[in-house]
Protein backbone atom coordinates (compact mmCIF):
# COMPACT_ATOMS: atom_id res chain seq x y z
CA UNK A 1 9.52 36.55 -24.47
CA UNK A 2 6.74 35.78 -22.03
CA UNK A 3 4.88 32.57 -22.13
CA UNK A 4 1.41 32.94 -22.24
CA UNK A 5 -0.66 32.53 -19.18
CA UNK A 6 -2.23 29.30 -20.81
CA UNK A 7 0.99 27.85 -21.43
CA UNK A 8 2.73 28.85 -17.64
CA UNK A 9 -0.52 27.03 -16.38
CA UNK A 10 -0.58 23.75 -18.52
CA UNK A 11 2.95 23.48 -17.59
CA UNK A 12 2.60 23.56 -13.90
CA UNK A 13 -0.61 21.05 -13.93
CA UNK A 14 1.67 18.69 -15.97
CA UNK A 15 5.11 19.63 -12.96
CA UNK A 16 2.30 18.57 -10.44
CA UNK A 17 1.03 15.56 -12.67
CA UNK A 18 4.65 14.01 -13.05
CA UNK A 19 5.82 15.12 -9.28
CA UNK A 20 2.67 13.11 -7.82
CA UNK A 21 3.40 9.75 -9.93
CA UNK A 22 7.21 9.79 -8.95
CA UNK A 23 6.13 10.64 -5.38
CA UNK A 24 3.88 7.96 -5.32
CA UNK A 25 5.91 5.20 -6.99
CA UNK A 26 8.74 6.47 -4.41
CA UNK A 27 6.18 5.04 -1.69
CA UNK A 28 6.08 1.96 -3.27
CA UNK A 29 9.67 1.60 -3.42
CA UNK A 30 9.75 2.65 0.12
CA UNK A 31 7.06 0.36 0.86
CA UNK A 32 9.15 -2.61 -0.59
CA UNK A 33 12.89 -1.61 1.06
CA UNK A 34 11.06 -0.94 4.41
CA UNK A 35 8.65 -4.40 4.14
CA UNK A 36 12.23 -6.20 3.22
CA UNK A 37 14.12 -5.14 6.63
CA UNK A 38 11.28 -5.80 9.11
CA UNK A 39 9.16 -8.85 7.64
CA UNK A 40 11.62 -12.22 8.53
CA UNK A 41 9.43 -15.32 8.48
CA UNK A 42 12.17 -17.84 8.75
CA UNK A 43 13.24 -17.00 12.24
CA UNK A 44 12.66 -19.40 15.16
CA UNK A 45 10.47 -16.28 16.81
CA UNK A 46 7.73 -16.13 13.89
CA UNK A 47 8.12 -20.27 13.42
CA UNK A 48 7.40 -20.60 17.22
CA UNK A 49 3.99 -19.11 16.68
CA UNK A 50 0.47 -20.83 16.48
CA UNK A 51 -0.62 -20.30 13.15
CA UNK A 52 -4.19 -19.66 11.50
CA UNK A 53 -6.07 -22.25 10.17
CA UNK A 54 -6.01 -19.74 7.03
CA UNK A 55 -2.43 -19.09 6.76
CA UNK A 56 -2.09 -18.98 2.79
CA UNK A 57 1.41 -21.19 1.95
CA UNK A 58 4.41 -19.56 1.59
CA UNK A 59 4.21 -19.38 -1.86
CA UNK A 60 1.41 -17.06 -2.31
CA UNK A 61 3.16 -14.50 -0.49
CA UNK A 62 6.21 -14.69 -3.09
CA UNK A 63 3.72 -14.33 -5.68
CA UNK A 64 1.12 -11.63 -4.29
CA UNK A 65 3.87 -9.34 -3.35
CA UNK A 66 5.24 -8.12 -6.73
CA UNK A 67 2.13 -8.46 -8.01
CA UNK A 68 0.41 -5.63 -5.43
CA UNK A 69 3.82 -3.71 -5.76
CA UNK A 70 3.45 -3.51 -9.54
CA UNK A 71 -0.45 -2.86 -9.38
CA UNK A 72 0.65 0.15 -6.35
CA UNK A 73 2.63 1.52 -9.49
CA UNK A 74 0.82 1.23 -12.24
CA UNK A 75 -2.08 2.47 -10.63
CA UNK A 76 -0.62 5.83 -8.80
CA UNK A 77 0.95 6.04 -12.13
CA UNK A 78 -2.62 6.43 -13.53
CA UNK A 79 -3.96 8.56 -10.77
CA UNK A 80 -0.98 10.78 -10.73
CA UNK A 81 -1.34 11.69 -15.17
CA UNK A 82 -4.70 11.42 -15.24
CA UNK A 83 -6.67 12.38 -12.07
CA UNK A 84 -7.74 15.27 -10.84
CA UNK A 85 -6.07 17.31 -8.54
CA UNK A 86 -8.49 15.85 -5.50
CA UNK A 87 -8.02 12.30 -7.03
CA UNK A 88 -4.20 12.88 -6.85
CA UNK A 89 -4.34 14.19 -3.09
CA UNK A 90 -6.44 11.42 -2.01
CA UNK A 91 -4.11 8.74 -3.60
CA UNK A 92 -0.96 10.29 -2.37
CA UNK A 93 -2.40 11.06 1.25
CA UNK A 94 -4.05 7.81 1.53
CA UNK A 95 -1.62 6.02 0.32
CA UNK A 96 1.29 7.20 2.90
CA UNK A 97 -1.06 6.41 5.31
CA UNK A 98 -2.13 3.01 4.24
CA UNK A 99 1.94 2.66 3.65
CA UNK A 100 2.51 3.96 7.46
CA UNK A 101 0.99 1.83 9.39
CA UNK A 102 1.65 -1.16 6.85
CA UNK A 103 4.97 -0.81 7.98
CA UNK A 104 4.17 -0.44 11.33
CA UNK A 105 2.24 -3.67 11.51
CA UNK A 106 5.52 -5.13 10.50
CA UNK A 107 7.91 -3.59 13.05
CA UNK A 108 5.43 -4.52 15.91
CA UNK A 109 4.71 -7.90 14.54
CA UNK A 110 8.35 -9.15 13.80
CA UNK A 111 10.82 -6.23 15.59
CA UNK A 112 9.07 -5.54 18.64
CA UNK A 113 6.52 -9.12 19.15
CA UNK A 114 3.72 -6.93 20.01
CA UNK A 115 0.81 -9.00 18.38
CA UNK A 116 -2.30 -6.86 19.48
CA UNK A 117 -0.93 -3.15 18.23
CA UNK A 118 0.68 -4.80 14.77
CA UNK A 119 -2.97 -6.20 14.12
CA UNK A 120 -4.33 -3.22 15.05
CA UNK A 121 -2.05 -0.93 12.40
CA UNK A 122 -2.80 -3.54 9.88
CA UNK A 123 -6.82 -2.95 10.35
CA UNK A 124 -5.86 1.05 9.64
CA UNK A 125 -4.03 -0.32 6.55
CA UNK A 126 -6.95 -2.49 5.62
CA UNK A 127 -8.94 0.50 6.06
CA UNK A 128 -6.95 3.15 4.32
CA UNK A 129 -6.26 0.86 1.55
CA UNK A 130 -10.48 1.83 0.79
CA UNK A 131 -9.88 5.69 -0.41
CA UNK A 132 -7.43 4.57 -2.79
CA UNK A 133 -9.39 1.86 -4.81
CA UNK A 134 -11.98 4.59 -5.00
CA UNK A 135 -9.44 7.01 -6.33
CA UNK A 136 -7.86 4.29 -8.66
CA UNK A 137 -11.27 3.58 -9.83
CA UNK A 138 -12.46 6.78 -10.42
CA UNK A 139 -9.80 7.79 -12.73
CA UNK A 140 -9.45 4.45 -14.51
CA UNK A 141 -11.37 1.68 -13.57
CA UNK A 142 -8.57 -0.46 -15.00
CA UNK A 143 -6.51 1.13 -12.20
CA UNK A 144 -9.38 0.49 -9.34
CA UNK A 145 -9.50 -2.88 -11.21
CA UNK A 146 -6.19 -3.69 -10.52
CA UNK A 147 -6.01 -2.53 -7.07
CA UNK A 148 -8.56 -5.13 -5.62
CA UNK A 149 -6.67 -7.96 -4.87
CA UNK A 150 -3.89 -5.55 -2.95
CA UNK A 151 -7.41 -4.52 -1.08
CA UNK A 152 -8.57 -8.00 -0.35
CA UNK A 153 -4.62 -8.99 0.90
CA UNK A 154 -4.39 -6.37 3.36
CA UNK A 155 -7.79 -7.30 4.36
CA UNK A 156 -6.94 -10.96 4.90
CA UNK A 157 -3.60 -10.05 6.32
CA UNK A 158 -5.47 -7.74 9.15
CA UNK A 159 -7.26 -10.59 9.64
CA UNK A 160 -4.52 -13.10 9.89
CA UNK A 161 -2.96 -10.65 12.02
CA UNK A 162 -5.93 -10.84 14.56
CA UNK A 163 -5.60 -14.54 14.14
CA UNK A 164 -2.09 -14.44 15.70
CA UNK A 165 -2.71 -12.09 17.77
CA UNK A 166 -5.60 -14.40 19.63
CA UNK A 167 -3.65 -18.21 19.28
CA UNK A 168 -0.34 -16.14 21.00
């Protein structure tokens, strides 16, 4: 028996739906793992360097982290079941991008010592970040919502990053 045409098409929105929230929390998790093996702030390299005036303490960064990992997820999670197809792309796209050169900024900054290109990459990321708030927010503004302190970090780590970038 053939499924209605209805029925083939609901169930293909609903493949893409679930595909595009594990795709996007797989970013995340990517995001984390990759952010783990490049980011080392306890080596004599990174404690060598002239800091910012506005370097947050250490302890923000154990607290902000989970938090904009979790708010990544929940939020993709949103997009991904309740966007539209355009709202999806744009999350997903910008997202691997904003992801991309987030993890670039931390192999130049901490692998490779190059402190002008890693701020550069983290201004992309800063920048990229912008697409998908407005996605977030445009499916759920609880999921924009949530997504504005992750906004504001990058922002102020771009900005930190030019900080270094001018002091070494």
């Amino acid at each position: 028996m053939r499924l209605p045409a209805f029925a083939v098409s609901q169930w293909r929105m609903e493949i893409a739906r679930i595909s595009a929230a594990v795709a996007s929390t797989a970013l995340v998790v990517g995001y984390a793992v990759g952010s783990g093996l490049w980011v080392t702030t306890g080596d004599v390299w990174y404690r060598s360097l002239e800091q910012p005036p506005w370097q947050p303490p250490g302890a923000v960064f154990g607290i902000i982290w989970p938090y904009n990992f979790g708010a990544l997820i929940a939020a993709g999670i949103a997009v991904a079941l309740s966007g539209s197809p355009v709202a999806r792309t744009v999350w997903l796209v910008g997202l691997a991008l904003s992801i991309t050169a987030a993890l670039t900024w931390a192999r130049l900054f901490f692998a490779d010592h190059s402190l002008w290109p890693a701020a550069i990459a983290l201004i992309a990321a800063a920048v990229l970040t912008v697409p998908i708030v407005v996605a977030a927010w445009n499916t759920r503004t609880w999921a924009g919502a949530i997504l504005l302190p992750y906004n504001v970090w990058v922002a102020l780590a771009a900005w930190l990053s030019v900080g270094y970038a001018r002091r070494n």
